[in-house]
N, C-alpha and C. Protein backbone atom coordinates (compact mmCIF):
# COMPACT_ATOMS: atom_id res chain seq x y z
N UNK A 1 -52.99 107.56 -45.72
CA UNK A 1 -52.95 107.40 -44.29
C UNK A 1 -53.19 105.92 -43.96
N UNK A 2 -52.49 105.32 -43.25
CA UNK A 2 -52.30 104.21 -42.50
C UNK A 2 -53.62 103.73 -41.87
N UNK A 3 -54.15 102.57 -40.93
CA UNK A 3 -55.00 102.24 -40.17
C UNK A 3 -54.70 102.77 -39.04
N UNK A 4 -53.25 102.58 -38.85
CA UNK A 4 -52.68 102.92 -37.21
C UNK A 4 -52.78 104.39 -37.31
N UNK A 5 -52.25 105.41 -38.37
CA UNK A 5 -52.79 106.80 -38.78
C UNK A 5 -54.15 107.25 -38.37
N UNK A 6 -55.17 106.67 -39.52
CA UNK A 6 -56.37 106.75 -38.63
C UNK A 6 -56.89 106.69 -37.27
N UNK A 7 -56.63 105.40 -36.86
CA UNK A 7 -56.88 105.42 -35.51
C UNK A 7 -56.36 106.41 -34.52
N UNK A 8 -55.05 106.61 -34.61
CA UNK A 8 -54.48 107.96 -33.89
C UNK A 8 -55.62 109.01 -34.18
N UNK A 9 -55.48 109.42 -35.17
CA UNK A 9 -56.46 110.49 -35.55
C UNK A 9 -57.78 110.67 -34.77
N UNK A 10 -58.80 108.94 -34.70
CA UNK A 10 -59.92 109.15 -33.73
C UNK A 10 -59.33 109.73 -32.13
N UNK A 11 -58.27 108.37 -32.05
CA UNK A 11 -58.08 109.04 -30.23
C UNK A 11 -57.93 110.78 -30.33
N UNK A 12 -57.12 111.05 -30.77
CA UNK A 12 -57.16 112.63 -30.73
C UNK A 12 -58.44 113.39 -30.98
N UNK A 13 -59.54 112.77 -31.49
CA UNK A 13 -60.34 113.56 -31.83
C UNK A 13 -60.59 114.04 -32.98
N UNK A 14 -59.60 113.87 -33.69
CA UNK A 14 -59.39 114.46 -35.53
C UNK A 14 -60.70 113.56 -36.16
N UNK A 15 -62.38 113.36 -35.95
CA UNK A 15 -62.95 112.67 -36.92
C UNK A 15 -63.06 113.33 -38.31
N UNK A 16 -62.99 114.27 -38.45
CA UNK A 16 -62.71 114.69 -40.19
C UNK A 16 -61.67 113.90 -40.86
N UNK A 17 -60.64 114.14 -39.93
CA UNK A 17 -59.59 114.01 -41.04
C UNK A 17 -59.32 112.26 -41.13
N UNK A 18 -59.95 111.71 -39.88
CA UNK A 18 -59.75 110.24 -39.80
C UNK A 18 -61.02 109.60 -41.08
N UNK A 19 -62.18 110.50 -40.70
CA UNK A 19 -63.18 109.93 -41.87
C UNK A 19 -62.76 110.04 -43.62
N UNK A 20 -62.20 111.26 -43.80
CA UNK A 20 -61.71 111.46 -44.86
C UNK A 20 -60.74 110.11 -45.45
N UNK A 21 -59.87 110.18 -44.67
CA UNK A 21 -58.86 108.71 -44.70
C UNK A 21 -59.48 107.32 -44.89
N UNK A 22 -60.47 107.36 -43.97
CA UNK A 22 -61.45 106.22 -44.53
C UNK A 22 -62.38 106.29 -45.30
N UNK A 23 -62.77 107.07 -45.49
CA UNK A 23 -63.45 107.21 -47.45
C UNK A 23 -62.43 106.80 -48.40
N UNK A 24 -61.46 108.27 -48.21
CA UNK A 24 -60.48 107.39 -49.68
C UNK A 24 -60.08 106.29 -49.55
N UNK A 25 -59.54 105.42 -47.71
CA UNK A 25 -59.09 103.76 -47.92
C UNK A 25 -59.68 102.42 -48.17
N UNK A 26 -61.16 102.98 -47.99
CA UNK A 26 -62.47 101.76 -48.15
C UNK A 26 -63.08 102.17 -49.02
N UNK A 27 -63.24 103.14 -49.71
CA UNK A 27 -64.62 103.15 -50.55
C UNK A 27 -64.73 102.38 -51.73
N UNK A 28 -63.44 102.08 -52.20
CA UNK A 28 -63.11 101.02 -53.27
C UNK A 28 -64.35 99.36 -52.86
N UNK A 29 -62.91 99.34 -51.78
CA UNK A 29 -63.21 98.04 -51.70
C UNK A 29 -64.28 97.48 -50.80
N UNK A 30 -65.07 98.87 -49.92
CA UNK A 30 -66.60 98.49 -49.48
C UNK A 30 -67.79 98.62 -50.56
N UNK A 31 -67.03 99.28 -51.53
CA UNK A 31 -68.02 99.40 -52.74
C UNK A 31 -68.50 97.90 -53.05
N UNK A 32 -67.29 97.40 -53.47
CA UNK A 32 -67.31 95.85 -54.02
C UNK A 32 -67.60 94.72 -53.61
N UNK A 33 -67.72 95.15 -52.22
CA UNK A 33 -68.06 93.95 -51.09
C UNK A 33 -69.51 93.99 -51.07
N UNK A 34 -70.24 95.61 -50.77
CA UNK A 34 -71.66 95.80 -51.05
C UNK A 34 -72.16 95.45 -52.50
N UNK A 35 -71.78 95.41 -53.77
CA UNK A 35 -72.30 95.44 -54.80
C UNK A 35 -72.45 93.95 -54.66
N UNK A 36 -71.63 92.73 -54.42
CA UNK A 36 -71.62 91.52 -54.50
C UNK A 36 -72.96 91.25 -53.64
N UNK A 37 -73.40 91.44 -52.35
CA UNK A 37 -74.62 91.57 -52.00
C UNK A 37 -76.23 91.66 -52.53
N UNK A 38 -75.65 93.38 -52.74
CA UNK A 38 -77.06 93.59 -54.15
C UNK A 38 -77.15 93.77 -55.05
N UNK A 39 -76.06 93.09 -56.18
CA UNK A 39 -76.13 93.02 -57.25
C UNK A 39 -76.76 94.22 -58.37
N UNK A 40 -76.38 95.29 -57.69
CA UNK A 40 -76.97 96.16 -58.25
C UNK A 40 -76.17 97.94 -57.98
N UNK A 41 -75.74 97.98 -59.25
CA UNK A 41 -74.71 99.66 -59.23
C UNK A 41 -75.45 100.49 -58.27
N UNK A 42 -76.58 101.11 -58.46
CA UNK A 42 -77.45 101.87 -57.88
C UNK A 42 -77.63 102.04 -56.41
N UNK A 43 -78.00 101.11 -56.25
CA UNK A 43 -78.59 100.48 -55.18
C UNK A 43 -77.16 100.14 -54.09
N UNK A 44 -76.56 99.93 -54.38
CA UNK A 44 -75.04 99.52 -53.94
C UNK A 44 -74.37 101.17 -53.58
N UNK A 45 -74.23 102.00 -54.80
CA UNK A 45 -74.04 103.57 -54.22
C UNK A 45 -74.86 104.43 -53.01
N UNK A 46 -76.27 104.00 -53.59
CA UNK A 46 -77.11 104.63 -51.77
C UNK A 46 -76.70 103.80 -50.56
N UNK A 47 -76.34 102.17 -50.55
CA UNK A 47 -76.36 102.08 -49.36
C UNK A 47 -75.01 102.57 -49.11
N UNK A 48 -74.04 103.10 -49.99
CA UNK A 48 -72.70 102.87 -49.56
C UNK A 48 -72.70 104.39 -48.33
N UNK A 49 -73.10 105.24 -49.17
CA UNK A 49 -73.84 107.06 -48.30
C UNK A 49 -74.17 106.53 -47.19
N UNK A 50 -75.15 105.76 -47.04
CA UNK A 50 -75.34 105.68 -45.72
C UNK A 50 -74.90 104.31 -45.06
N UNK A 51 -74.17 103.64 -45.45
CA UNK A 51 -72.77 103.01 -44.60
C UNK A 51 -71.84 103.70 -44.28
N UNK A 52 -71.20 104.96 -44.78
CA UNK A 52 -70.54 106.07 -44.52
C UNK A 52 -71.26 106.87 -43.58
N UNK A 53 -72.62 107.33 -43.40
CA UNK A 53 -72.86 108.40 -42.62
C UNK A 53 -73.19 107.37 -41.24
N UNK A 54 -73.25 106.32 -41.50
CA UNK A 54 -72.86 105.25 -40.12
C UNK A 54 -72.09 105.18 -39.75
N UNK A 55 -70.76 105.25 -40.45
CA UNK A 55 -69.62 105.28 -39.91
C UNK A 55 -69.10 106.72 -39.02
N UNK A 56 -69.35 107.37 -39.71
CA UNK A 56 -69.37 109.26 -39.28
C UNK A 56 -69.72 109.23 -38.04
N UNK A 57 -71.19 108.64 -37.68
CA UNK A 57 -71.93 108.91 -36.07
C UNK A 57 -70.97 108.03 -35.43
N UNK A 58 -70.77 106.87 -35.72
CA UNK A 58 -70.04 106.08 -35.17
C UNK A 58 -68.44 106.02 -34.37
N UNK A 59 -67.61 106.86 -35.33
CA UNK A 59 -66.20 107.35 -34.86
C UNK A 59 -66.53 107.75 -33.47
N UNK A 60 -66.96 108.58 -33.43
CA UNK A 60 -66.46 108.66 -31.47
C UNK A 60 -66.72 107.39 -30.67
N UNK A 61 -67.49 106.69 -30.83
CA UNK A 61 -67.17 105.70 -29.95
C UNK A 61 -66.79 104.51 -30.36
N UNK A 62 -66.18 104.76 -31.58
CA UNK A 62 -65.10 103.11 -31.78
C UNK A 62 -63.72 103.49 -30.76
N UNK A 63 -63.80 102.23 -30.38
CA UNK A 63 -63.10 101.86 -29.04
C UNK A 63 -61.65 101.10 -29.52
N UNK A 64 -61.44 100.87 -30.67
CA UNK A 64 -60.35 100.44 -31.27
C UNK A 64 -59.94 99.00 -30.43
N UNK A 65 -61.34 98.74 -30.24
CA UNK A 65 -61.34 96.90 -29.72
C UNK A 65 -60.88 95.90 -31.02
N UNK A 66 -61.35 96.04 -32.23
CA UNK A 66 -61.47 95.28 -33.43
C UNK A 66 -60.20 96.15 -34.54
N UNK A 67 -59.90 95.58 -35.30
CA UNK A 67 -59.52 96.30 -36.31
C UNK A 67 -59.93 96.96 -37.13
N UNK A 68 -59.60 98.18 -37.49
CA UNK A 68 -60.27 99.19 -37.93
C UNK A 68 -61.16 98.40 -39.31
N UNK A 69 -60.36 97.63 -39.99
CA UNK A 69 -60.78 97.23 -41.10
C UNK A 69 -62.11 95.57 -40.66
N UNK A 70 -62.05 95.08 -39.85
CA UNK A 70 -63.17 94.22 -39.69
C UNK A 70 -64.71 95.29 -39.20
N UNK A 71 -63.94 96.02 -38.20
CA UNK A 71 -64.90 96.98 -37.76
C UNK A 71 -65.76 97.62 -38.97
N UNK A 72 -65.08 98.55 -40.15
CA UNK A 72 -66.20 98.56 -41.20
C UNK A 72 -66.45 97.23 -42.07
N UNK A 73 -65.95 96.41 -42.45
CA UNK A 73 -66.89 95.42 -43.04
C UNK A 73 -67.82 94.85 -42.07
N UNK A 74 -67.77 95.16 -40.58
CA UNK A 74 -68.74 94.88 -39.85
C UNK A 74 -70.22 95.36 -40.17
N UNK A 75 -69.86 96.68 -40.28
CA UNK A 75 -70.64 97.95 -40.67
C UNK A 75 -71.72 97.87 -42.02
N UNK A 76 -70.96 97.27 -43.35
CA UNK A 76 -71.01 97.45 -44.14
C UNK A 76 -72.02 95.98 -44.46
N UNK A 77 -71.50 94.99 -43.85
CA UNK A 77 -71.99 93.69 -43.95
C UNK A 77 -73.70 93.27 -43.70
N UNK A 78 -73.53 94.36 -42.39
CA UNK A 78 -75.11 94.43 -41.32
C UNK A 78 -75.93 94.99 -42.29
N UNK A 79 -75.36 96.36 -42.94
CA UNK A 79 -76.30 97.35 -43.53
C UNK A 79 -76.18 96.73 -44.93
N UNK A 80 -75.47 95.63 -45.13
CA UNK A 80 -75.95 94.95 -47.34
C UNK A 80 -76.95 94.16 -46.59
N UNK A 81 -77.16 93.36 -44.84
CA UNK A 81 -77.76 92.48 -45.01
C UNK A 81 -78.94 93.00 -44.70
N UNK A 82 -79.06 94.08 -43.84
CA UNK A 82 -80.28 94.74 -43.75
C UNK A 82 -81.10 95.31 -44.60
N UNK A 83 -80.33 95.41 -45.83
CA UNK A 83 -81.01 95.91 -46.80
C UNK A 83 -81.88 94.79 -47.88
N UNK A 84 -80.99 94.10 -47.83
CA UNK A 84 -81.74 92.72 -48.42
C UNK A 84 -82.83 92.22 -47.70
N UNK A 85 -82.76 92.59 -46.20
CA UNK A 85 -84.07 91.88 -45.67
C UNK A 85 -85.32 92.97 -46.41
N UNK A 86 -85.26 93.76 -46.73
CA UNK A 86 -85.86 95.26 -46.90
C UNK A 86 -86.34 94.50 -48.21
N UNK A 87 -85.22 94.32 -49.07
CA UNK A 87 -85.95 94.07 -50.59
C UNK A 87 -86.94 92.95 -50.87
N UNK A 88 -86.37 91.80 -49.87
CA UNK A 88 -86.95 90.59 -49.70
C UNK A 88 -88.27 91.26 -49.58
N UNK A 89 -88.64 91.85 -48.08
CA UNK A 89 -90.17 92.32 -47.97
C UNK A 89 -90.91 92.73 -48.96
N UNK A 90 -90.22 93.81 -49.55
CA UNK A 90 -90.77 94.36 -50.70
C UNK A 90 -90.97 93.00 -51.89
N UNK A 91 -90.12 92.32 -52.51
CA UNK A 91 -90.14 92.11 -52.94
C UNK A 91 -91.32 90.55 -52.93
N UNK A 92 -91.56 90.26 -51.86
CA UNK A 92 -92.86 89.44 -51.31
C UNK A 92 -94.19 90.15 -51.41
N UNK A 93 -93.90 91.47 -51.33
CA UNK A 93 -95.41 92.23 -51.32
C UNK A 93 -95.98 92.41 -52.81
N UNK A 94 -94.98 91.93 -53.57
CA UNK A 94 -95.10 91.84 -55.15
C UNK A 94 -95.03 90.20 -55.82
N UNK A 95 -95.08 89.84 -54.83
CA UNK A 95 -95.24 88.19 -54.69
C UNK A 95 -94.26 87.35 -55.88
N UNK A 96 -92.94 88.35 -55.83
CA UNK A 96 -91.52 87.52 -56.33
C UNK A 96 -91.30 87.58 -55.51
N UNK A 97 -90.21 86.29 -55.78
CA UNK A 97 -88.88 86.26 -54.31
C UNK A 97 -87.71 87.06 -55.18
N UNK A 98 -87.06 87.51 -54.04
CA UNK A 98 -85.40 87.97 -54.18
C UNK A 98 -85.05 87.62 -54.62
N UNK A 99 -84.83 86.33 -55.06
CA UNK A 99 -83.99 85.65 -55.68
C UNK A 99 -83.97 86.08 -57.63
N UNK A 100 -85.54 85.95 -57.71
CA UNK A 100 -85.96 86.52 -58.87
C UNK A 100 -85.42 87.75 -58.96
N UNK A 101 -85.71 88.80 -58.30
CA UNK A 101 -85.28 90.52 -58.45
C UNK A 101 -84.03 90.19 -58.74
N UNK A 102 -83.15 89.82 -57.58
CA UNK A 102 -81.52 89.66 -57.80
C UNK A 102 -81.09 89.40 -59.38
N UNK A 103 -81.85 88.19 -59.89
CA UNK A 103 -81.35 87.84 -60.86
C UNK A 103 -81.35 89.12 -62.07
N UNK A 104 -82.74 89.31 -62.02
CA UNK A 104 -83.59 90.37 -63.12
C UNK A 104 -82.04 91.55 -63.27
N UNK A 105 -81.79 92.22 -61.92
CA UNK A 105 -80.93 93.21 -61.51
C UNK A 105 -80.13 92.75 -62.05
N UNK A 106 -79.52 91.74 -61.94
CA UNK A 106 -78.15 91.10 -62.52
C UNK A 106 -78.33 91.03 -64.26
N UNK A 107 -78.87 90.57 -64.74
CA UNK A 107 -79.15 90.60 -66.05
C UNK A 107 -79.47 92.30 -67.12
N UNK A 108 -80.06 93.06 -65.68
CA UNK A 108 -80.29 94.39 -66.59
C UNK A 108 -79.64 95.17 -66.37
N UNK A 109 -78.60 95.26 -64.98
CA UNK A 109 -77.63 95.97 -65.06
C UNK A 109 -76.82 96.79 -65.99
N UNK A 110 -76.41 97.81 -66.35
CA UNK A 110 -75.43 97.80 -67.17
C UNK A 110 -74.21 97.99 -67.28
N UNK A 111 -74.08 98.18 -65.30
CA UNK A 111 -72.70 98.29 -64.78
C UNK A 111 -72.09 96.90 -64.56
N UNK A 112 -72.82 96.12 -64.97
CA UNK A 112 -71.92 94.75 -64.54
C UNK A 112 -71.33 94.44 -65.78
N UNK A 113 -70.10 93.82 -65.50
CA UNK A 113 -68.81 94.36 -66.77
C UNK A 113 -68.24 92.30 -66.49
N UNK A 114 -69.54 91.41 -65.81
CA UNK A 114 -68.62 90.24 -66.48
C UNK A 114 -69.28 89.42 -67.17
N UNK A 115 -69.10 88.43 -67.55
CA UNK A 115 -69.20 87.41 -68.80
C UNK A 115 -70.24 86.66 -68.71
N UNK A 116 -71.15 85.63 -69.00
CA UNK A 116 -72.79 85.06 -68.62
C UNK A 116 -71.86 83.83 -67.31
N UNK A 117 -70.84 83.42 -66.94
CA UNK A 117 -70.02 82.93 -66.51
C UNK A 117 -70.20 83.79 -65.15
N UNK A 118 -69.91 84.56 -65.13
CA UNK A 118 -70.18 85.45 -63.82
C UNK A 118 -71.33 85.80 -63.44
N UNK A 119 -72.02 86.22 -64.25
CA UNK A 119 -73.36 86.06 -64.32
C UNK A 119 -74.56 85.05 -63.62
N UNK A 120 -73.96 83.82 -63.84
CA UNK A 120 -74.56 82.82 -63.20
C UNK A 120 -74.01 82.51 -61.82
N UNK A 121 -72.44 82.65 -61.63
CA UNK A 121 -72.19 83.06 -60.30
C UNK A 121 -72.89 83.68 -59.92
N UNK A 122 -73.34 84.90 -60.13
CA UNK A 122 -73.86 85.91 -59.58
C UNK A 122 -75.00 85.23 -58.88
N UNK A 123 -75.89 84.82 -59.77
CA UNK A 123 -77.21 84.54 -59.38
C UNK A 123 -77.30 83.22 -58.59
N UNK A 124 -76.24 82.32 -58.24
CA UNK A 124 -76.37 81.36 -57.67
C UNK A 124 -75.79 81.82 -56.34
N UNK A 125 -74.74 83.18 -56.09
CA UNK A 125 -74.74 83.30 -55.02
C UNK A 125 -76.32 84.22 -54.53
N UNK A 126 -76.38 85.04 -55.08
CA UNK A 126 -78.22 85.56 -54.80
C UNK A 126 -79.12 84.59 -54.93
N UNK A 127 -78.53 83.49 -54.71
CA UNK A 127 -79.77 82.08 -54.19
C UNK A 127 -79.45 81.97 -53.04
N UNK A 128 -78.18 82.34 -51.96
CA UNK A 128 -77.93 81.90 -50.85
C UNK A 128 -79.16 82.16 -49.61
N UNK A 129 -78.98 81.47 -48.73
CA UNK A 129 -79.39 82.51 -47.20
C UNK A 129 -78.43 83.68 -46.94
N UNK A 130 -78.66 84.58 -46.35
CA UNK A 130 -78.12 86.39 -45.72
C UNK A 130 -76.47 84.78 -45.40
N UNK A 131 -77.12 84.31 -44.54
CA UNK A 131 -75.64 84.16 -43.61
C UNK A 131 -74.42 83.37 -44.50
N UNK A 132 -74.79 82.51 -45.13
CA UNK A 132 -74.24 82.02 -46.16
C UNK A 132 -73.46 82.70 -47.45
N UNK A 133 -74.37 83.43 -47.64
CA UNK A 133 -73.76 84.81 -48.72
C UNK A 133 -73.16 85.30 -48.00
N UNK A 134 -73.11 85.70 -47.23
CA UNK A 134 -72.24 86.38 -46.37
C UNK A 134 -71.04 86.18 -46.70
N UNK A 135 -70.58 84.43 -46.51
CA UNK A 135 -69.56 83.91 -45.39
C UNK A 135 -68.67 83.79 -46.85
N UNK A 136 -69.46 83.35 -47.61
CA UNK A 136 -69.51 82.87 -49.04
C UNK A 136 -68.26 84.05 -49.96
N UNK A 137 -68.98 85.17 -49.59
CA UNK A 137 -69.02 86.38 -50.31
C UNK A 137 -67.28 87.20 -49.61
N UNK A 138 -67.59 87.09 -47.94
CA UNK A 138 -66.08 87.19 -47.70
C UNK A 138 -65.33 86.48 -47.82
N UNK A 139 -65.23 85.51 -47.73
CA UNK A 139 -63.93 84.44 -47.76
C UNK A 139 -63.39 84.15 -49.11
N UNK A 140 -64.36 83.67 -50.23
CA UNK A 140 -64.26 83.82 -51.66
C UNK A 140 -63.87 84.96 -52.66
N UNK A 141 -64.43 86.46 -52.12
CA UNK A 141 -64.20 86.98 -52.74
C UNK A 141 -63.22 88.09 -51.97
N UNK A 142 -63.51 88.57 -50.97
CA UNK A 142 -62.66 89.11 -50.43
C UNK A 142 -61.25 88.31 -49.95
N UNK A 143 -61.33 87.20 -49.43
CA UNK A 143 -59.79 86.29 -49.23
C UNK A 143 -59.89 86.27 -47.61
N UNK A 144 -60.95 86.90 -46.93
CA UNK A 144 -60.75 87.12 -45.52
C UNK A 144 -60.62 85.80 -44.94
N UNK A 145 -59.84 86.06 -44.28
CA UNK A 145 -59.41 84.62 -43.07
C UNK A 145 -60.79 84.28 -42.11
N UNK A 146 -60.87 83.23 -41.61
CA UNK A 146 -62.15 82.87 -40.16
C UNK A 146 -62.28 83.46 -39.34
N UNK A 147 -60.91 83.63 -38.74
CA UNK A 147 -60.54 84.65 -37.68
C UNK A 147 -61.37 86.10 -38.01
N UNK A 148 -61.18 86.64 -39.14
CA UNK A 148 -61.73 87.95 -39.15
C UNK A 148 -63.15 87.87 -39.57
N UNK A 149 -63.58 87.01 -40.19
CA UNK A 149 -64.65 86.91 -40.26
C UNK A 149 -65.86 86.45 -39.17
N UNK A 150 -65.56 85.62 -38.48
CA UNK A 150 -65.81 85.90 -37.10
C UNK A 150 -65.85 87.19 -36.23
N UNK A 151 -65.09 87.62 -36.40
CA UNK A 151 -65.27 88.79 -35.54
C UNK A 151 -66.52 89.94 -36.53
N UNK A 152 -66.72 90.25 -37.61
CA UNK A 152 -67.16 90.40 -38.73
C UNK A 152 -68.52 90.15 -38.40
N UNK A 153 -68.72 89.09 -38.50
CA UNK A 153 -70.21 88.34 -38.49
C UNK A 153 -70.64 87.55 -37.17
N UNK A 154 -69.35 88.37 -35.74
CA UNK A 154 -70.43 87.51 -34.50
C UNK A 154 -70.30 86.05 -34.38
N UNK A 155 -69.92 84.85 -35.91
CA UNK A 155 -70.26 83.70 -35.25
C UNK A 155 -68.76 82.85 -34.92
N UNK A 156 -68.79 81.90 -34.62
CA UNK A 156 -67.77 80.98 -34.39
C UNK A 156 -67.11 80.40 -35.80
N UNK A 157 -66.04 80.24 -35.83
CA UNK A 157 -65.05 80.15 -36.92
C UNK A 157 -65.87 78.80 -37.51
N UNK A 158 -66.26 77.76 -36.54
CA UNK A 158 -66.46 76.39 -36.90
C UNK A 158 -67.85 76.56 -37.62
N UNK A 159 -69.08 77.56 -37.03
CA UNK A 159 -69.80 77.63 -37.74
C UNK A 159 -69.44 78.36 -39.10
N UNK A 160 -68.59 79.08 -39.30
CA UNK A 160 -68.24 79.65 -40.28
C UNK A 160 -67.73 78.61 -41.58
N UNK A 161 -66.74 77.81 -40.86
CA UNK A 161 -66.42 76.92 -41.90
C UNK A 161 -67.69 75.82 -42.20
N UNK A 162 -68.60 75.91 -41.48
CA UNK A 162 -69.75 75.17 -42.20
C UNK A 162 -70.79 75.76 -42.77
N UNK A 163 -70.47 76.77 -42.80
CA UNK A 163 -71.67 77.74 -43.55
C UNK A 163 -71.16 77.89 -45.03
N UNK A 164 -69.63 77.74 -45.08
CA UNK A 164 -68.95 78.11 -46.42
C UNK A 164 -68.94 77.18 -47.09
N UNK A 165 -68.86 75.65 -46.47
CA UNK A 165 -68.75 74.29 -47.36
C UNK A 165 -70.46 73.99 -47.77
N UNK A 166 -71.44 74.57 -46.67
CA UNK A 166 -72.83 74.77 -47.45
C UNK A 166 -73.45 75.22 -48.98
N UNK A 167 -72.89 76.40 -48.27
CA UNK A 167 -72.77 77.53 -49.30
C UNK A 167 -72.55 77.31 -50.88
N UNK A 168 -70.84 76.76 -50.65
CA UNK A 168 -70.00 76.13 -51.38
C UNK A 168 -70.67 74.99 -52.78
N UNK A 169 -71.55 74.11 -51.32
CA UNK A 169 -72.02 72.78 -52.21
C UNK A 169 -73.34 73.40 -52.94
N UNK A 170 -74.12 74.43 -52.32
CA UNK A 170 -75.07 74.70 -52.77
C UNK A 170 -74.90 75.35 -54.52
N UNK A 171 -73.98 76.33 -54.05
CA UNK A 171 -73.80 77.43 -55.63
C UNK A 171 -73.18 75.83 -56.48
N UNK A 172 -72.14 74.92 -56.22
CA UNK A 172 -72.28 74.23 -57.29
C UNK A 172 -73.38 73.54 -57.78
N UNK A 173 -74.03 73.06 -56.53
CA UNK A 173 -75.64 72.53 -56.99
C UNK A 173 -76.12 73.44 -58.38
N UNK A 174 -76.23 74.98 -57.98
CA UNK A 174 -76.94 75.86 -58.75
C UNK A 174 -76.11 75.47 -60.27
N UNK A 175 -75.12 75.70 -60.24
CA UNK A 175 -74.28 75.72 -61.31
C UNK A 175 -74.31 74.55 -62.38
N UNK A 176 -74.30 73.29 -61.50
CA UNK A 176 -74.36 72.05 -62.21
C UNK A 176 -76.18 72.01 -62.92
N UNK A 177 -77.11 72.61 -62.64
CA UNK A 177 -78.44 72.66 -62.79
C UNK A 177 -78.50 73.52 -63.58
N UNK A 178 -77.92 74.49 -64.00
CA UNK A 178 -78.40 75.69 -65.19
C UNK A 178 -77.09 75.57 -66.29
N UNK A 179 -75.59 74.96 -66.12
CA UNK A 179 -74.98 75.10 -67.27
C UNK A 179 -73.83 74.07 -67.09
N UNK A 180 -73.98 72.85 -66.18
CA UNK A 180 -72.61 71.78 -66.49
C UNK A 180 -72.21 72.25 -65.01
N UNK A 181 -70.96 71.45 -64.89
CA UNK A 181 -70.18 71.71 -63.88
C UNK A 181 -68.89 72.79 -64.27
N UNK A 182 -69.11 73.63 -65.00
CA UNK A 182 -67.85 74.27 -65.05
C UNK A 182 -67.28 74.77 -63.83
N UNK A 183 -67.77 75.33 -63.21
CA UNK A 183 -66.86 75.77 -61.62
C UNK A 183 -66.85 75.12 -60.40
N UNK A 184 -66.28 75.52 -60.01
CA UNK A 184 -65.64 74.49 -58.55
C UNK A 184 -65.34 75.57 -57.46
N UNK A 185 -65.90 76.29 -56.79
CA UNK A 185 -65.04 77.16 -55.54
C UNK A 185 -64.06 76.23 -55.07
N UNK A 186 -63.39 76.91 -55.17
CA UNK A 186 -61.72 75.85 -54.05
C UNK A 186 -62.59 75.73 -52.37
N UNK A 187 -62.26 74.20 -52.44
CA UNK A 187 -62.60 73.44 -50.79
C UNK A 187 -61.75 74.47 -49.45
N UNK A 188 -62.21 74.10 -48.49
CA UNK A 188 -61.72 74.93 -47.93
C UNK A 188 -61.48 73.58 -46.22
């Protein structure tokens, strides 16, 4: 089923069959967008349940202002970042930072399937700020344009493009400090 499918489906009222459609058309790729977040299989499957049962309450009153598809990475974005504020706490009341957990998670994983190369990506983007990872995390890894990401994350395209060349300079900072300059995110 289509986006424009779906959406028909809400106006009519069909939320089963429109939610169904959006399970099987996002769950892939909100999976992957959340795991990049929290670095973590587990942890990435519970929030995904209840980024879905957000979405569920939610169908009746999406207003089909946004596109169906910014509208859940909207969704999905709030609730990886809300959850990180969550671990952060926790993870202060144990007097590590996040940054530490992230990494630990990243290293003991056993669903993570890439190379010490990715790996250190990993952990240099789990050095970011929420908003930075964010911007970082869509544009880089997802391919999303400003335009949608903006709408996505609320801010202005211009802050966007300066949050990403931050971002950007920072993870190479990280990179050049733990193993050479091998990577470069493409400038933007």
């Amino acid at each position: 089923m289509t986006d424009n499918e779906i959406l028909t489906s809400i106006r009519n009222g069909s939320y089963q069959e429109a939610f169904r459609a959006i399970v099987d058309n996002y769950s892939e790729r909100l999976y992957h967008h959340v795991r990049k977040f929290l670095c973590s299989h587990e942890e990435t499957d519970d929030l995904l349940q209840d980024i879905f049962i957000k979405v569920w309450h939610s169908l009746p009153s999406f207003r089909g202002e946004s596109q169906l598809f910014t509208w859940l990475y909207r969704i999905a974005t709030n609730e990886a970042l809300n959850h990180l504020r969550k671990m952060k706490i926790r993870s202060a009341l144990r007097f590590e930072s996040l940054e530490a957990v992230q990494a630990e998670m990243i290293d003991s994983d056993p669903w993570f399937d890439g190379d010490e190369v990715e790996k250190l990506l990993s952990k240099a983007i789990a050095s970011l700020p929420e908003k930075q990872r964010a911007v970082f995390l869509l544009r880089y890894y997802d391919d999303i344009e400003y335009g949608q990401i903006s709408q996505i994350l609320g801010t202005s395209e211009g802050a966007l493009k300066a949050s990403y060349h931050i971002a950007r300079k920072k993870i190479e900072q990280f990179l050049s400090e733990k193993d050479g300059s091998f990577f470069k995110p493409p400038a933007e």
